[in-house]
N, C-alpha and C. Protein backbone atom coordinates (compact mmCIF):
# COMPACT_ATOMS: atom_id res chain seq x y z
N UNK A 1 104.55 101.68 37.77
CA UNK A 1 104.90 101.87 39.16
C UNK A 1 103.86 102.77 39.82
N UNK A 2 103.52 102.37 41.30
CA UNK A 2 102.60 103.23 41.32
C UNK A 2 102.91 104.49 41.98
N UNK A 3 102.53 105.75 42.47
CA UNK A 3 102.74 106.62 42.96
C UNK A 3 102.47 106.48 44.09
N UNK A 4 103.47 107.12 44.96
CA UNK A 4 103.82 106.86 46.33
C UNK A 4 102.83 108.20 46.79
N UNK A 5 101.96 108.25 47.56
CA UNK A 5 101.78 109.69 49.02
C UNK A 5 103.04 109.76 49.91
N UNK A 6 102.45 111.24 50.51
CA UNK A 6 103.67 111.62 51.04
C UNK A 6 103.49 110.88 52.47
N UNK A 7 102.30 110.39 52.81
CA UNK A 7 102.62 109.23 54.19
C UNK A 7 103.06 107.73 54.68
N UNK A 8 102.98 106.97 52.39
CA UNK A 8 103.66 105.95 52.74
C UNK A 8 105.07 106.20 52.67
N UNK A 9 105.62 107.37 51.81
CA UNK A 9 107.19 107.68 51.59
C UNK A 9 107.51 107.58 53.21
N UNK A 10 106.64 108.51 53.84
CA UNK A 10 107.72 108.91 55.38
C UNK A 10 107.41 107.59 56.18
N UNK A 11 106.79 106.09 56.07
CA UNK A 11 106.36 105.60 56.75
C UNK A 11 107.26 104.53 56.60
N UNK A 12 107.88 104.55 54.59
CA UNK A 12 108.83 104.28 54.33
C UNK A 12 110.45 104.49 54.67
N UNK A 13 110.69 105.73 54.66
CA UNK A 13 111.63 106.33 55.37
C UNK A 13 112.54 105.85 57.29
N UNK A 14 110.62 105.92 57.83
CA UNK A 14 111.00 105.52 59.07
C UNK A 14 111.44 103.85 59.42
N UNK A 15 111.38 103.17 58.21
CA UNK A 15 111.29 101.83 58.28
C UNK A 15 113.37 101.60 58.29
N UNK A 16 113.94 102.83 56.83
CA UNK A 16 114.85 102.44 56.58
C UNK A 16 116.13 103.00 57.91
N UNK A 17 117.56 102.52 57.52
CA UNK A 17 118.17 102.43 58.48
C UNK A 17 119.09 103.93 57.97
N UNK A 18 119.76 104.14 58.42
CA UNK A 18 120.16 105.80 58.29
C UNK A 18 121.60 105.35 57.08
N UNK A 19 121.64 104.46 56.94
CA UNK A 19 122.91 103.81 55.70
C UNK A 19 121.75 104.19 54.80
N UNK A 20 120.67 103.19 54.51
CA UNK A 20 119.77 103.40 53.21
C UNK A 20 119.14 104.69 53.27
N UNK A 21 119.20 105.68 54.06
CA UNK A 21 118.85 107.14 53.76
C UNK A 21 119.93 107.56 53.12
N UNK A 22 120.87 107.39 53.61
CA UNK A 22 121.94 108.32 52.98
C UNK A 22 121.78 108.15 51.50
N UNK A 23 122.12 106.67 51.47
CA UNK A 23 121.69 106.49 49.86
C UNK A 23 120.43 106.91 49.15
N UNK A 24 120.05 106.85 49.54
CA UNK A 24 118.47 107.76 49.09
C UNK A 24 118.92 108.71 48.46
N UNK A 25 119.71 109.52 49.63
CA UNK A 25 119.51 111.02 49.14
C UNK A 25 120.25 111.38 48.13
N UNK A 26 121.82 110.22 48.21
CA UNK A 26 122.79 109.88 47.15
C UNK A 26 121.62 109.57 45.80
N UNK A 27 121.00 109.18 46.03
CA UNK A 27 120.61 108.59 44.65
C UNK A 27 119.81 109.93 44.17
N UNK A 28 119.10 110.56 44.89
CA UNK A 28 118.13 111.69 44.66
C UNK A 28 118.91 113.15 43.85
N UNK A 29 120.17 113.21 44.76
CA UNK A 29 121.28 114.13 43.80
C UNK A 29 121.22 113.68 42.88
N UNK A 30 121.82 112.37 42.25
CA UNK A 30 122.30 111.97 41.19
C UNK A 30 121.28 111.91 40.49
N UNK A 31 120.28 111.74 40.58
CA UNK A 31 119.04 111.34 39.79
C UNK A 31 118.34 113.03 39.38
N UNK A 32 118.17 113.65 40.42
CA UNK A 32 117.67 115.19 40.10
C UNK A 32 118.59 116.29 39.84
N UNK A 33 119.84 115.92 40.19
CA UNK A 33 120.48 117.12 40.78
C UNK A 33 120.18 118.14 41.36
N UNK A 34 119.68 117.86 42.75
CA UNK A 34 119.45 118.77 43.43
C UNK A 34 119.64 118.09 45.19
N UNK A 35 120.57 118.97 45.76
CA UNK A 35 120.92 118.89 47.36
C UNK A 35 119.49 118.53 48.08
N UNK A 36 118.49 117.46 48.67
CA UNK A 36 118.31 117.92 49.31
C UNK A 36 118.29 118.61 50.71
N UNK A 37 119.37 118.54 51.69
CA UNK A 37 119.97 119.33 52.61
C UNK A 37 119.52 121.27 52.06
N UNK A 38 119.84 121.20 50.51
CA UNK A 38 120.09 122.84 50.63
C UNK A 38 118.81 123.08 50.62
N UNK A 39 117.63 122.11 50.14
CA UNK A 39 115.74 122.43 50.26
C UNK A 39 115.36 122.52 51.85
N UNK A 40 116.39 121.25 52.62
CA UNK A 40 115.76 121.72 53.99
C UNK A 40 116.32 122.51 54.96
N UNK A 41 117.52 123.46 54.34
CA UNK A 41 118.37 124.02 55.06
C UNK A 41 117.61 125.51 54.53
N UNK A 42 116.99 125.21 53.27
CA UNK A 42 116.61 126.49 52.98
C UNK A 42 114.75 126.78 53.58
N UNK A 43 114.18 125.54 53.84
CA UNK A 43 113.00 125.80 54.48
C UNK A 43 113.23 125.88 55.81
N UNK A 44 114.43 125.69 56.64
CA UNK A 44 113.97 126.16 57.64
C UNK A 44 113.78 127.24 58.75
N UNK A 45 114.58 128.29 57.46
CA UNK A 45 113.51 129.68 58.61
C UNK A 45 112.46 129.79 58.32
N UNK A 46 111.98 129.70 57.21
CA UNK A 46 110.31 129.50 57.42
C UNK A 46 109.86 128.35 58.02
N UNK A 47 110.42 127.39 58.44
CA UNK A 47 109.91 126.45 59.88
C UNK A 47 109.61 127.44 61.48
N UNK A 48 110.86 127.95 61.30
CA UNK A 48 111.51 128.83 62.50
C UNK A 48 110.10 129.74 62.45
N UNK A 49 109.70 130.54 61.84
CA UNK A 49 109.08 131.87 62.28
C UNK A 49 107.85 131.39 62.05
N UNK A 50 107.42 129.91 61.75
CA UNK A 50 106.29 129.33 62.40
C UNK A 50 105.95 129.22 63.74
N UNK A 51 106.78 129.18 64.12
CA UNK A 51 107.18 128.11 65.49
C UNK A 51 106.88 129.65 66.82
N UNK A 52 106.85 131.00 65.99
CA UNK A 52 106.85 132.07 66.80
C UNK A 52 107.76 132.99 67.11
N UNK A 53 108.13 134.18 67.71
CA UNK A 53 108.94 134.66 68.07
C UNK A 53 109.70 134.03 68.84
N UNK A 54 111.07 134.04 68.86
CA UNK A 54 112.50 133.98 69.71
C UNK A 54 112.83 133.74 70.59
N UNK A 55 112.81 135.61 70.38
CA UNK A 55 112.96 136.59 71.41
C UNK A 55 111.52 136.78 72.39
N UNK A 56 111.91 137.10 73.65
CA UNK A 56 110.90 137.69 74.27
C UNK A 56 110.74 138.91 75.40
N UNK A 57 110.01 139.67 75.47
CA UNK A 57 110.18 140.81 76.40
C UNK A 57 109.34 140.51 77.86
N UNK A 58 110.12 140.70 78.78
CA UNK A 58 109.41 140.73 80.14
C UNK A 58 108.69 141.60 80.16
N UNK A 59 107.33 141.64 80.82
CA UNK A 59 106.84 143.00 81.53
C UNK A 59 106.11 142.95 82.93
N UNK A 60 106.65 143.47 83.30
CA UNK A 60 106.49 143.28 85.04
C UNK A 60 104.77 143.67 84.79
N UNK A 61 103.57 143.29 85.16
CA UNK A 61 102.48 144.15 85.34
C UNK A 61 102.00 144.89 87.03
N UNK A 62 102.37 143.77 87.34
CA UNK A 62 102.61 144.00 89.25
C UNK A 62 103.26 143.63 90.05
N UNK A 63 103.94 144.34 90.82
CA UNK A 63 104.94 143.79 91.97
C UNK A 63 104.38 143.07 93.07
N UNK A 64 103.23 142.87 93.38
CA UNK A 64 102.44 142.12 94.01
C UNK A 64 102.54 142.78 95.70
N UNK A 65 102.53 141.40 96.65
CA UNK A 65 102.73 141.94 97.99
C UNK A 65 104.02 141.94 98.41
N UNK A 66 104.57 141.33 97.92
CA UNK A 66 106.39 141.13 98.43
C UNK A 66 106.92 142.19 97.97
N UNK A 67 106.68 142.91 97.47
CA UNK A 67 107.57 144.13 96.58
C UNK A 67 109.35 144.24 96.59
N UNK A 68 109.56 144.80 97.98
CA UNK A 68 110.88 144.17 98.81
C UNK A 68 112.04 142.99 97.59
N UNK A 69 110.87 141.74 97.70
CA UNK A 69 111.52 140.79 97.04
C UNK A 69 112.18 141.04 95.21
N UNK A 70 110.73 141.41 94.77
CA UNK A 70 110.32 141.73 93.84
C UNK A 70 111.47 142.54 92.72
N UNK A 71 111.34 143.64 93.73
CA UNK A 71 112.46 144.91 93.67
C UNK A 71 113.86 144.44 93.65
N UNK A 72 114.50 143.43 94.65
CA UNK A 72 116.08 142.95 94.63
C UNK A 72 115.84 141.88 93.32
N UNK A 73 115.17 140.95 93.08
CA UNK A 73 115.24 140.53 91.69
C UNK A 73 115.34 141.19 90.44
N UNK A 74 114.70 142.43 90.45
CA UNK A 74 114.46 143.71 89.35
C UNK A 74 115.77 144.16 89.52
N UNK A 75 116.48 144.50 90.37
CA UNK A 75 117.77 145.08 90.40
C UNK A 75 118.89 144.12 90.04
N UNK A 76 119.47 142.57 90.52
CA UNK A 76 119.91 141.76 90.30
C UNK A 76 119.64 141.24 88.57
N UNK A 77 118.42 141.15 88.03
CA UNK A 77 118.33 140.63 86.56
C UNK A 77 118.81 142.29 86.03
N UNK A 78 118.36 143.47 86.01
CA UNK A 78 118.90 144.37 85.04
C UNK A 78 120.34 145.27 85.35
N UNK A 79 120.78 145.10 86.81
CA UNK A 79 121.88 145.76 87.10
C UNK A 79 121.36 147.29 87.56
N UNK A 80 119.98 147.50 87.52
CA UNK A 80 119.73 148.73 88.11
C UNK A 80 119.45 149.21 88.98
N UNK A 81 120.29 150.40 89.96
CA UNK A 81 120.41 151.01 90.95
C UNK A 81 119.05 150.37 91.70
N UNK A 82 119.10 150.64 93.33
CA UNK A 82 117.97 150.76 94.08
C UNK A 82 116.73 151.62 93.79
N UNK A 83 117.31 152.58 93.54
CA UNK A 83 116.00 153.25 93.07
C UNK A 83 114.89 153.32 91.28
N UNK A 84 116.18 152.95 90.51
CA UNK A 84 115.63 153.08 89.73
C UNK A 84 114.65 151.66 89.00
N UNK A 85 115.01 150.33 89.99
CA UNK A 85 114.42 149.17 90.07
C UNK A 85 113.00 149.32 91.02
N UNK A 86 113.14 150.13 91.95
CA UNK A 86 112.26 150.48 92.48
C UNK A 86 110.99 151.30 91.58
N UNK A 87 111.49 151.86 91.03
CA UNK A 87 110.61 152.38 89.85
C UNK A 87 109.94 151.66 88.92
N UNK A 88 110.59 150.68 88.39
CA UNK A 88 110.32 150.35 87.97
C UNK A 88 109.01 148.72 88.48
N UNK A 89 109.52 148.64 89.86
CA UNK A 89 108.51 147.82 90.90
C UNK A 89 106.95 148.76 90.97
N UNK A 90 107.81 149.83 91.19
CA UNK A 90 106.02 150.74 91.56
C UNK A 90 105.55 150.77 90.26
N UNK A 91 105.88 151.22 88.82
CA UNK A 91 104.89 151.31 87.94
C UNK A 91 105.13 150.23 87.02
N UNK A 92 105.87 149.48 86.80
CA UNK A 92 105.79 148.17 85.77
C UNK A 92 106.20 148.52 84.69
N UNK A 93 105.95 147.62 84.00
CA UNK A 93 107.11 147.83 82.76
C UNK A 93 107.80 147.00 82.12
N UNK A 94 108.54 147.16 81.29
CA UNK A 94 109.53 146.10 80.66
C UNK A 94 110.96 146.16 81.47
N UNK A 95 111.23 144.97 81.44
CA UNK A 95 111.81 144.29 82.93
C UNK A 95 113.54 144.06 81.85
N UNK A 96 112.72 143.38 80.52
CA UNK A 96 114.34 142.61 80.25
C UNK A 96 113.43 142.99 78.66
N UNK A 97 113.91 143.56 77.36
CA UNK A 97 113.43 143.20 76.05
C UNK A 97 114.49 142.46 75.36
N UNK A 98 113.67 141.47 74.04
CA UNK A 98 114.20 140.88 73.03
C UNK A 98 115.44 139.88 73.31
N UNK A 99 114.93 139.12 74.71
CA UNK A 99 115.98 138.12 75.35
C UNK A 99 115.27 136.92 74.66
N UNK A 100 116.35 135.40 74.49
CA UNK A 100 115.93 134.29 74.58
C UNK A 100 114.67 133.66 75.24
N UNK A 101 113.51 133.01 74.35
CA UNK A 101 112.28 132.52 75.18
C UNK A 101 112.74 131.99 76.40
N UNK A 102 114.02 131.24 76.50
CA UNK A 102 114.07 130.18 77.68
C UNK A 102 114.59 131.34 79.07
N UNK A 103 115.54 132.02 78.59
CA UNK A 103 116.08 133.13 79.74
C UNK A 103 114.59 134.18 80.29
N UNK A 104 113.95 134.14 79.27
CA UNK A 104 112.70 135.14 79.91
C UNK A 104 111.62 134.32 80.33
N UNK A 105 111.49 132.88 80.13
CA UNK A 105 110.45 132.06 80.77
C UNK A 105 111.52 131.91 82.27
N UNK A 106 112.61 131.66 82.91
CA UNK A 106 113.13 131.83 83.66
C UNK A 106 113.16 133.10 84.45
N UNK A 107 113.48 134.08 83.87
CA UNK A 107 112.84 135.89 84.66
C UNK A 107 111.56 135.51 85.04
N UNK A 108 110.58 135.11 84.12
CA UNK A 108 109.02 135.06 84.27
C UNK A 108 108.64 134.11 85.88
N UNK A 109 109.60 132.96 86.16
CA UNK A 109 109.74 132.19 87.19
C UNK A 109 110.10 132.82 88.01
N UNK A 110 111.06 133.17 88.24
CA UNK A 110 111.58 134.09 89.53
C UNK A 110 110.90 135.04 90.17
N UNK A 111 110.07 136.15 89.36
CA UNK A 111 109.63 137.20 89.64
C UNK A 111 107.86 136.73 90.06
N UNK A 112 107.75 135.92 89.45
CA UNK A 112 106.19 135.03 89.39
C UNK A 112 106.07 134.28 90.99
N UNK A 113 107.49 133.89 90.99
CA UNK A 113 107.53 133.16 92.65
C UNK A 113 108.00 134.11 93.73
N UNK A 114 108.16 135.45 93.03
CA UNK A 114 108.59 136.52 94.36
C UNK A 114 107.37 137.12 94.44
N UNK A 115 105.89 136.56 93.69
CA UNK A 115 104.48 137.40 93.77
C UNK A 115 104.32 138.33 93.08
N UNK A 116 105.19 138.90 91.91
CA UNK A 116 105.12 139.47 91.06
C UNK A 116 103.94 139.13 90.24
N UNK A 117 103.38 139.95 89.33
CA UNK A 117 102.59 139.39 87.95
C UNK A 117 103.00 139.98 86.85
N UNK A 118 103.55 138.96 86.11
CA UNK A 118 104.51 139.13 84.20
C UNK A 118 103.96 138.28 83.65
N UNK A 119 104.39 139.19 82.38
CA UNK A 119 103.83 138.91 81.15
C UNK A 119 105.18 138.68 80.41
N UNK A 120 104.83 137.41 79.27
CA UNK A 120 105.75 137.40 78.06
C UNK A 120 105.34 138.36 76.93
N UNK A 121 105.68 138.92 76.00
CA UNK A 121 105.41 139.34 74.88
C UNK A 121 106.36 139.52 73.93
């Protein structure tokens, strides 16, 4: 028999119908004893922390010309007073840390379209 690469297996794979996978994998237990679900359940945080950090931290670098604007978004995303959003408008800073990529690419929008300039990190 000859030996399969790993691009006709998956080329194979994509051919079959999700009944003959199952069996596959049925047959692959029975034949190795070994899950594979628990090989790809177990590779995939090391998929995950390929893929990058998470989490992400806002950082305001400039409030730009709108400031005004800038400033009621800074207060509205962190809940902080007038002044102390204001503070954080005049010297910059971290806006939001260790939030969801998608919630801080969204901060990054808002504040980016009030003329702000942020950074992910």
């Amino acid at each position: 028999m000859a030996k399969l690469n790993k691009e006709d297996f998956i080329s194979a794979l994509k051919e079959m119908t999700i009944l003959e996978v199952k069996e596959l994998v049925d047959a692959m237990k029975e034949e190795f004893g070994v899950d594979p679900m628990a090989v790809a359940v177990a590779a995939a945080p090391a998929a995950q922390a390929e893929e990058g950090p998470s989490t992400k931290t806002v950082v305001l670098k400039s409030a730009g010309g709108n400031k005004i604007a800038v400033i009621k978004i800074i207060k509205e995303i962190t809940g902080l007073g007038l002044v102390e959003a204001k503070a954080v408008a005049d010297n910059g800073g971290n806006i939001k840390e260790n939030i969801p990529a998608d919630e801080a690419e969204a901060i990054k929008t808002q504040l980016t379209e009030a003329g702000a300039e942020v950074e992910l990190v």
